[in-house]
Protein backbone atom coordinates (compact mmCIF):
# COMPACT_ATOMS: atom_id res chain seq x y z
CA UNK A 1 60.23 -14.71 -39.02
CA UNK A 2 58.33 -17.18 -37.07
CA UNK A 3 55.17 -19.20 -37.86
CA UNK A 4 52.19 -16.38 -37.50
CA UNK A 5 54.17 -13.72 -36.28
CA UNK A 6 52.09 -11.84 -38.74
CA UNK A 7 49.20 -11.81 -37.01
CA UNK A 8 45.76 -12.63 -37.83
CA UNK A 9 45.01 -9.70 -39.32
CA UNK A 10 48.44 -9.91 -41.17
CA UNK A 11 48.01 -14.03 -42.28
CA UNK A 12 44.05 -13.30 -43.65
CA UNK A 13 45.66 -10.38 -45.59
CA UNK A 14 48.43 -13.09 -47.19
CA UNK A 15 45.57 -15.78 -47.91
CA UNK A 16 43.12 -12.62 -49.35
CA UNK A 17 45.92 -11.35 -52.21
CA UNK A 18 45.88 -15.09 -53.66
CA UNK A 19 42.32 -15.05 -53.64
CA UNK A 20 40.63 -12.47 -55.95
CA UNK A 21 36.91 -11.97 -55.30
CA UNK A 22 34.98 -12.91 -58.62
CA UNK A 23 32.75 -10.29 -59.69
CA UNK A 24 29.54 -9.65 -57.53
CA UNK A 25 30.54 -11.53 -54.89
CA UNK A 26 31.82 -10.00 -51.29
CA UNK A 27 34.56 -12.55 -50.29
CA UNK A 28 37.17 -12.39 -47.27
CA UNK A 29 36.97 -9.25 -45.09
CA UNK A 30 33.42 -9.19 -43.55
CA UNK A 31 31.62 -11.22 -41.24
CA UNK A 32 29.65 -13.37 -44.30
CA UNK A 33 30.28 -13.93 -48.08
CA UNK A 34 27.89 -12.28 -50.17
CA UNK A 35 26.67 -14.64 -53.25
CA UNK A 36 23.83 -13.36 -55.54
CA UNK A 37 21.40 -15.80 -56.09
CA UNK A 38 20.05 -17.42 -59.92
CA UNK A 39 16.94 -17.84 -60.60
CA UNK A 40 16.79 -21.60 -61.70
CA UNK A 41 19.51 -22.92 -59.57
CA UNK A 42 20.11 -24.93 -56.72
CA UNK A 43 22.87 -24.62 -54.14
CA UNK A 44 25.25 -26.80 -53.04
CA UNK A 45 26.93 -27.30 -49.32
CA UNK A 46 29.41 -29.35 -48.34
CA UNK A 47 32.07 -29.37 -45.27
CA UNK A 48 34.91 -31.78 -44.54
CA UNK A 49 37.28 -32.20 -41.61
CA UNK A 50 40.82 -33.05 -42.10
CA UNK A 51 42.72 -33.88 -38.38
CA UNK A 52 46.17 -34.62 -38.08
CA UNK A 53 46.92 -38.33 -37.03
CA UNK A 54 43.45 -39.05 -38.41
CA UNK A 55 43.34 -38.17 -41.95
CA UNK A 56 47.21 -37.23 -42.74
CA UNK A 57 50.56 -37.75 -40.96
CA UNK A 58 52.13 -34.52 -41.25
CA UNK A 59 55.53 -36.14 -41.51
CA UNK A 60 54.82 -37.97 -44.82
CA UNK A 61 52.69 -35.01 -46.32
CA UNK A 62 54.23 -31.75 -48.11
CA UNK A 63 52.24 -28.33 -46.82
CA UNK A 64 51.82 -27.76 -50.51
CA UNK A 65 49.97 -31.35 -51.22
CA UNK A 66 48.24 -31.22 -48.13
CA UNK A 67 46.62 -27.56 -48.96
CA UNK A 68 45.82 -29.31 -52.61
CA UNK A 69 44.11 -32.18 -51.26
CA UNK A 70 42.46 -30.25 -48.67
CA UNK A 71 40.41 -28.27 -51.46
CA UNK A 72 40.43 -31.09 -53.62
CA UNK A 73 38.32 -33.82 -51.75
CA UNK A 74 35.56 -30.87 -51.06
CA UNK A 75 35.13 -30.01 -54.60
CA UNK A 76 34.71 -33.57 -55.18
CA UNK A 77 31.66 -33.14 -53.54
CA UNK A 78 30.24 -31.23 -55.94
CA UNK A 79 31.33 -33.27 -58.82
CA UNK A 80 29.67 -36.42 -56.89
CA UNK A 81 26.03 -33.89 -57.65
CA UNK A 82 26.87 -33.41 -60.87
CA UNK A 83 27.32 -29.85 -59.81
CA UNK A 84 29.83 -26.96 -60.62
CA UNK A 85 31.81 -25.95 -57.69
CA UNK A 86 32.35 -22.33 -57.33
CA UNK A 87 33.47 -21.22 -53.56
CA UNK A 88 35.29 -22.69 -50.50
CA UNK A 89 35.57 -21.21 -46.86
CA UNK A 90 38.79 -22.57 -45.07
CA UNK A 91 39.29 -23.04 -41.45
CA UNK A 92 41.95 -24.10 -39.59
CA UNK A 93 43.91 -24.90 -36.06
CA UNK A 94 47.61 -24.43 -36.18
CA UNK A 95 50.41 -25.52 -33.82
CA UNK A 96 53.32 -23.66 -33.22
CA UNK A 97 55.60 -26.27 -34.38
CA UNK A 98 54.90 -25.83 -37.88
CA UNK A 99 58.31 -24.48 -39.88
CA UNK A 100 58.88 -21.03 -41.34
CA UNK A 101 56.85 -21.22 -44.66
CA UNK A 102 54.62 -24.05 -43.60
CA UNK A 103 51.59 -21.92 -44.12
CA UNK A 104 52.35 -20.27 -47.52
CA UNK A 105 53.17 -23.15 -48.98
CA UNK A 106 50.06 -24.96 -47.83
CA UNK A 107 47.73 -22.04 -49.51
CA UNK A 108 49.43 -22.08 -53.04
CA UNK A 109 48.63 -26.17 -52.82
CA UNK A 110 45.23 -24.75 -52.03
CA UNK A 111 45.41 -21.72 -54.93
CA UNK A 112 46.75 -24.24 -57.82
CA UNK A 113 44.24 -26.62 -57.24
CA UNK A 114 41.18 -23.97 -56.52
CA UNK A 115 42.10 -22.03 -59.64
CA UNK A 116 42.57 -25.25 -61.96
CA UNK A 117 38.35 -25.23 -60.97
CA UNK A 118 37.92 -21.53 -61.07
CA UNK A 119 36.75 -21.70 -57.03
CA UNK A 120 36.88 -18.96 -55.02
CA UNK A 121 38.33 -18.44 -51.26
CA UNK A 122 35.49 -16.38 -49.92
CA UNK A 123 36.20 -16.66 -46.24
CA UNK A 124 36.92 -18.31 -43.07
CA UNK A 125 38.85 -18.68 -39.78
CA UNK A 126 41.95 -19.50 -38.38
CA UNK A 127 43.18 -20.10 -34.70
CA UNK A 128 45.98 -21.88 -32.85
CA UNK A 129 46.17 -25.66 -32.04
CA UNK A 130 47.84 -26.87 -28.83
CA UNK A 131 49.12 -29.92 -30.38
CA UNK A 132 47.63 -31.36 -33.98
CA UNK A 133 46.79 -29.21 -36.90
CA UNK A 134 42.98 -29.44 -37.39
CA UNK A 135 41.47 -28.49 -41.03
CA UNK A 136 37.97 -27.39 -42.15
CA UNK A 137 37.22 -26.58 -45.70
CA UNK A 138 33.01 -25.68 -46.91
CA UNK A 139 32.63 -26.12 -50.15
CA UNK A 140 29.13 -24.37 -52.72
CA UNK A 141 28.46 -24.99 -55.77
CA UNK A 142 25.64 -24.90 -58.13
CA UNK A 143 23.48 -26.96 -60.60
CA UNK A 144 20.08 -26.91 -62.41
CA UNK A 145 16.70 -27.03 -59.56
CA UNK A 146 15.96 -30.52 -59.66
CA UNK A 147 19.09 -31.93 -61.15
CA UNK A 148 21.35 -32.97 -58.32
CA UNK A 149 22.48 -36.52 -58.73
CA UNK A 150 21.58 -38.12 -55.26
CA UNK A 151 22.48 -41.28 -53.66
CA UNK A 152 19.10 -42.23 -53.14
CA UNK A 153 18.13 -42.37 -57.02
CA UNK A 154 19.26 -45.45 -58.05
CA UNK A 155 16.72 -47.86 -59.28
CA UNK A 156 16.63 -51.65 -59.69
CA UNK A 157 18.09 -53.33 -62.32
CA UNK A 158 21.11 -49.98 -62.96
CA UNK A 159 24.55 -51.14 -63.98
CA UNK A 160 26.95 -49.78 -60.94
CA UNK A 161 29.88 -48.12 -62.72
CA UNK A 162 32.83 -46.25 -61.39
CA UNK A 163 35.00 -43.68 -63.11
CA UNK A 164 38.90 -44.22 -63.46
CA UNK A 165 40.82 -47.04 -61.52
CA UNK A 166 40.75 -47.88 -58.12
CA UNK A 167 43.04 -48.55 -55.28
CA UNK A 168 46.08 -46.33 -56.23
CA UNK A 169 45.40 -43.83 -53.48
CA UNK A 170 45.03 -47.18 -50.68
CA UNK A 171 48.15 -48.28 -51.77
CA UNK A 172 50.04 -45.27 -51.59
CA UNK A 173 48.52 -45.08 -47.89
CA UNK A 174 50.55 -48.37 -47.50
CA UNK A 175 53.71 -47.17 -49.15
CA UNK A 176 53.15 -44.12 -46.35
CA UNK A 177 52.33 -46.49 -42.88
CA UNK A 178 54.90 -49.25 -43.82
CA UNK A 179 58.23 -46.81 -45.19
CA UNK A 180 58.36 -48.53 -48.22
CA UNK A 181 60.70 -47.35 -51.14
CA UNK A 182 59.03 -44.36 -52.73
CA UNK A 183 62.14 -43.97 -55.46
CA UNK A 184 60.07 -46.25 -58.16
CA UNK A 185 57.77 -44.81 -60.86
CA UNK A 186 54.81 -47.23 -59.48
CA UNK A 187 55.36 -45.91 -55.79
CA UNK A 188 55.21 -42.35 -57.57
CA UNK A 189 52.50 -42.66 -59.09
CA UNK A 190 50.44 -44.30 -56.27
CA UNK A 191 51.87 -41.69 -53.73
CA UNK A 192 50.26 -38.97 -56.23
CA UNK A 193 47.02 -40.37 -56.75
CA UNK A 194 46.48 -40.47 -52.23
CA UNK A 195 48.27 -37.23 -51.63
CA UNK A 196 47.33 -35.20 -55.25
CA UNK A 197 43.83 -36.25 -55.96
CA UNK A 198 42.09 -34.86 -58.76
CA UNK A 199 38.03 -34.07 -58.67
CA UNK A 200 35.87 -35.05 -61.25
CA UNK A 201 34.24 -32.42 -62.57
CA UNK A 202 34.20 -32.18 -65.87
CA UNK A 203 32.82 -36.22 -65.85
CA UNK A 204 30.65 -35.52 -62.85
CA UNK A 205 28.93 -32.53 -65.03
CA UNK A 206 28.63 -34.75 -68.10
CA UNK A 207 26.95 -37.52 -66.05
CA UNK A 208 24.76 -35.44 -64.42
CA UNK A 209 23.34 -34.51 -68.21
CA UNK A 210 23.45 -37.86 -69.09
CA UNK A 211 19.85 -39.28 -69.60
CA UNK A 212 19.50 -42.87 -67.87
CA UNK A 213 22.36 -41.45 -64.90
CA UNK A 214 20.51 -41.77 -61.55
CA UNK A 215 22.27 -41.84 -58.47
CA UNK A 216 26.02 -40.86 -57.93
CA UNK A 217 29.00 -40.05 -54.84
CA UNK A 218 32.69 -40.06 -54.39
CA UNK A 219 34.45 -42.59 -53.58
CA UNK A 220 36.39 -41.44 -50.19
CA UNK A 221 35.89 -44.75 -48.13
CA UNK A 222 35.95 -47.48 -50.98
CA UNK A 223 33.24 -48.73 -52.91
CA UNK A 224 32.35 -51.67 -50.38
CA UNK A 225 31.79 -48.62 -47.95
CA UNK A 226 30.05 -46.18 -50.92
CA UNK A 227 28.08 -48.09 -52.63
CA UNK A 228 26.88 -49.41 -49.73
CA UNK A 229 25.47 -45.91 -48.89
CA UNK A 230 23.75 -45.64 -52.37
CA UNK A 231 21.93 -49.13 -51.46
CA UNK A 232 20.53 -47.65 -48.02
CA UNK A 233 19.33 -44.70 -49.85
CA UNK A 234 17.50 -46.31 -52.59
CA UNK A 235 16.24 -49.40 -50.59
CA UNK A 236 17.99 -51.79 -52.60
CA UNK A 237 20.95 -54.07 -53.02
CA UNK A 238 23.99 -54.69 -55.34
CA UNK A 239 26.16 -57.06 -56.90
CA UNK A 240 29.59 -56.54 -57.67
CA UNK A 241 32.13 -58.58 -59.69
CA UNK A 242 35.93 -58.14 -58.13
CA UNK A 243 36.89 -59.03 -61.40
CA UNK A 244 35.38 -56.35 -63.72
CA UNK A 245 36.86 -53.43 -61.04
CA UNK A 246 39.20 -51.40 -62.82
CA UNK A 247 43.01 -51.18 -61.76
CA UNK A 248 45.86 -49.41 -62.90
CA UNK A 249 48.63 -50.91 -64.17
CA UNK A 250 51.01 -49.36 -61.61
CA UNK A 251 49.01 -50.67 -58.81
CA UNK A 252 48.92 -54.20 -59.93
CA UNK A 253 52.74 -54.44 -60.46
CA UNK A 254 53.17 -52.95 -56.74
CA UNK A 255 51.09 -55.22 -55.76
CA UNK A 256 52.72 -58.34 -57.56
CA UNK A 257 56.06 -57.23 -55.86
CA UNK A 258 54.42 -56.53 -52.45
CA UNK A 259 52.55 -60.00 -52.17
CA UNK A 260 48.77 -57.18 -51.84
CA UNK A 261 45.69 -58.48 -52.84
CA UNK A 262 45.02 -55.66 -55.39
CA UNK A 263 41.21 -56.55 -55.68
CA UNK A 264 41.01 -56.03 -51.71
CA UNK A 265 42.31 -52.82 -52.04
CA UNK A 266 40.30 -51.63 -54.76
CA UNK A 267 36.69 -52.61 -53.04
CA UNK A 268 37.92 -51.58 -49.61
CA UNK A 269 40.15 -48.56 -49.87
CA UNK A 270 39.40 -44.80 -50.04
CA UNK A 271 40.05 -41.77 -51.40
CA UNK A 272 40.21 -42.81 -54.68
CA UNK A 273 37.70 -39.78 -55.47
CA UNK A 274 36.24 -41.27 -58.77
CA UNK A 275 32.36 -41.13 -59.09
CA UNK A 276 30.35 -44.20 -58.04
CA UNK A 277 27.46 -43.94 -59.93
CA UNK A 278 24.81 -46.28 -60.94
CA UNK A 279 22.25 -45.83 -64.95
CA UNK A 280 20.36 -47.57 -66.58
CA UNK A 281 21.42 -50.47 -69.01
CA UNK A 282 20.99 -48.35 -71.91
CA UNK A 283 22.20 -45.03 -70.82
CA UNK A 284 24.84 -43.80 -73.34
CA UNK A 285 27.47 -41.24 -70.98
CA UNK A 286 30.16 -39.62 -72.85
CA UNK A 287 32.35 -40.37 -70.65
CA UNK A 288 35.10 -43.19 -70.31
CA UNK A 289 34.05 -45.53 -67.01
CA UNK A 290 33.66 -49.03 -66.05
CA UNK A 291 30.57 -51.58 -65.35
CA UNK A 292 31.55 -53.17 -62.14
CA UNK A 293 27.86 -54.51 -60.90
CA UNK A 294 24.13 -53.42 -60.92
CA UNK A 295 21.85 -53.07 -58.37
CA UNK A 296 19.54 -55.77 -56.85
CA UNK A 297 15.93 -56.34 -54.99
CA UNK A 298 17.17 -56.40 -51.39
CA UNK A 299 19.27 -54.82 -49.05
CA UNK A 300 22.57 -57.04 -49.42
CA UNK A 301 26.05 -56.36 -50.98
CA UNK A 302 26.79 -59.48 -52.76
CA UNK A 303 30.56 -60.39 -54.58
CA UNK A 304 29.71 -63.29 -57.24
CA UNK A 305 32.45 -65.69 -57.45
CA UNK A 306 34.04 -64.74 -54.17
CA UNK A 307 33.56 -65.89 -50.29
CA UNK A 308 34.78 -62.61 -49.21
CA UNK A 309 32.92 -59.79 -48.21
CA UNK A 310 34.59 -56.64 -48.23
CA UNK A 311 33.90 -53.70 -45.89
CA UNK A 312 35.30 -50.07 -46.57
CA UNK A 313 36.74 -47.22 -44.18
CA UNK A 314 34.13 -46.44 -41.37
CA UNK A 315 34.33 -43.35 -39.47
CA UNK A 316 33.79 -43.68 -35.50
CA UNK A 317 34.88 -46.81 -35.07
């Protein structure tokens, strides 16, 4: 059977059986989901684009980790508000040339990684693509009115702290573009963290209820890109140390072997998805994280001890 021989009809049908509608909600089959509001509550709204050639080669992707990151960088916009995800809306463009089983395999990467959150597929749209596969997820979620952690928040004087350890998804982007030996446990691991990432939810919720926590994001173009978005936002600037930021062991072994400047890669590469967030100096969060800097008087991004500055992933350039 090829690709979509199903049908429309036939392939929304497939997606719909995976997807169970929780209860109250009106899901896949009409023209709009149908979410009951709470008194109390906020929504949340994100989107995010995922083009072939752009974002992922679909040569050095599986279907199934490329449906599990899809999801997975969305609901990591929740977690960035300190906010529980709860629905997505996928959308895509498909060429011909994908294989037999292409699609189905794509939507259980997209299942494992929506159920492992407890989000719903409540809708969306698919079409055919000339050429390049094009992917559009929407993301809602929920928190307490008033509570959304927002980039523009942060106030003089916070410590800037990060979550986890950062550059393993950047240099499994290099182990990608340069065909580098993926048989080693480091090149595993670093391969998993860029193509598998995992949302922070559960820290992004703690944060969030975490007197002293003020402004947060995810980290999806590096924190010398990020952070610098937090600094517009607030009117301020930062200072970060290159030596306090936090790197896995895995990454600075590759790195030793593959003559990479692991700092560079851990201010200036993205998707790391880990929370950027900055608190005050004696907020007490729960969860385990790193001090990397604290934010300034000013509008500059300074690197103490270094004559390097560092500049992140920009889109449109």
């Amino acid at each position: 059977m090829k690709l979509l021989s199903i049908g429309e009809f036939g392939l929304i049908e497939q997606i719909r059986r995976n997807f169970p509608e929780p209860e109250g909600v009106r899901g896949i089959g009409d023209d709009c989901a149908v979410i009951p509001q709470r008194s109390g509550l906020d929504t949340l709204v994100s989107t995010d684009m995922l083009i072939e050639g752009s974002h992922f080669l679909l040569a050095d992707i599986s279907p199934y980790e490329l449906g599990w990151k899809s999801a997975a960088v969305n609901i990591s916009d929740i977690a960035a508000m300190g906010g529980n995800p709860t629905a997505t809306f996928l959308s895509f463009a498909l060429p011909k040339t994908l294989p037999d089983g292409w699609v189905e395999a794509f939507m259980q990467g997209y299942a494992d990684i929506s159920s492992r959150y407890g989000v719903a597929l409540l809708g969306g749209d698919t079409t055919a693509s000339p050429d390049r596969l094009c992917i559009n997820v929407a993301v809602l979620g929920f928190c307490p009115h008033g509570a959304a952690k927002l980039r523009s928040s942060a106030r003089e004087g916070d410590l800037v702290c990060v979550t986890g350890t950062l550059g393993d998804s950047a240099a499994g982007l290099h182990i990608v573009l340069n065909g580098l030996d993926r048989s080693t446990s480091e090149a595993q691991y670093l391969l998993g963290r860029h193509h598998l990432p995992t949302p922070r939810v559960s820290e992004g919720l703690s944060l969030a209820s975490c007197p002293g926590v003020h402004a947060m994001m995810d980290i999806s173009d590096g924190i010398a890109s990020d952070l610098r978005h937090i600094m517009e936002e607030s009117g301020l600037g930062a200072s970060v140390e290159l030596c306090k930021l936090p790197l896995s062991e895995e990454l600075k072994s590759f790195c030793a072997l593959q003559g990479l400047d692991a700092e560079e890669l851990a201010a200036a590469g993205g998707e790391d998805y880990e929370l950027l967030f900055t608190m005050a100096p004696d907020a007490r969060p729960s969860v385990p994280y790193t001090v990397i800097g604290r934010m300034t008087a000013g509008d500059e991004l300074v690197w103490p001890g270094s004559n390097r500055d560092f500049v992140g992933f920009r889109h449109l350039i």
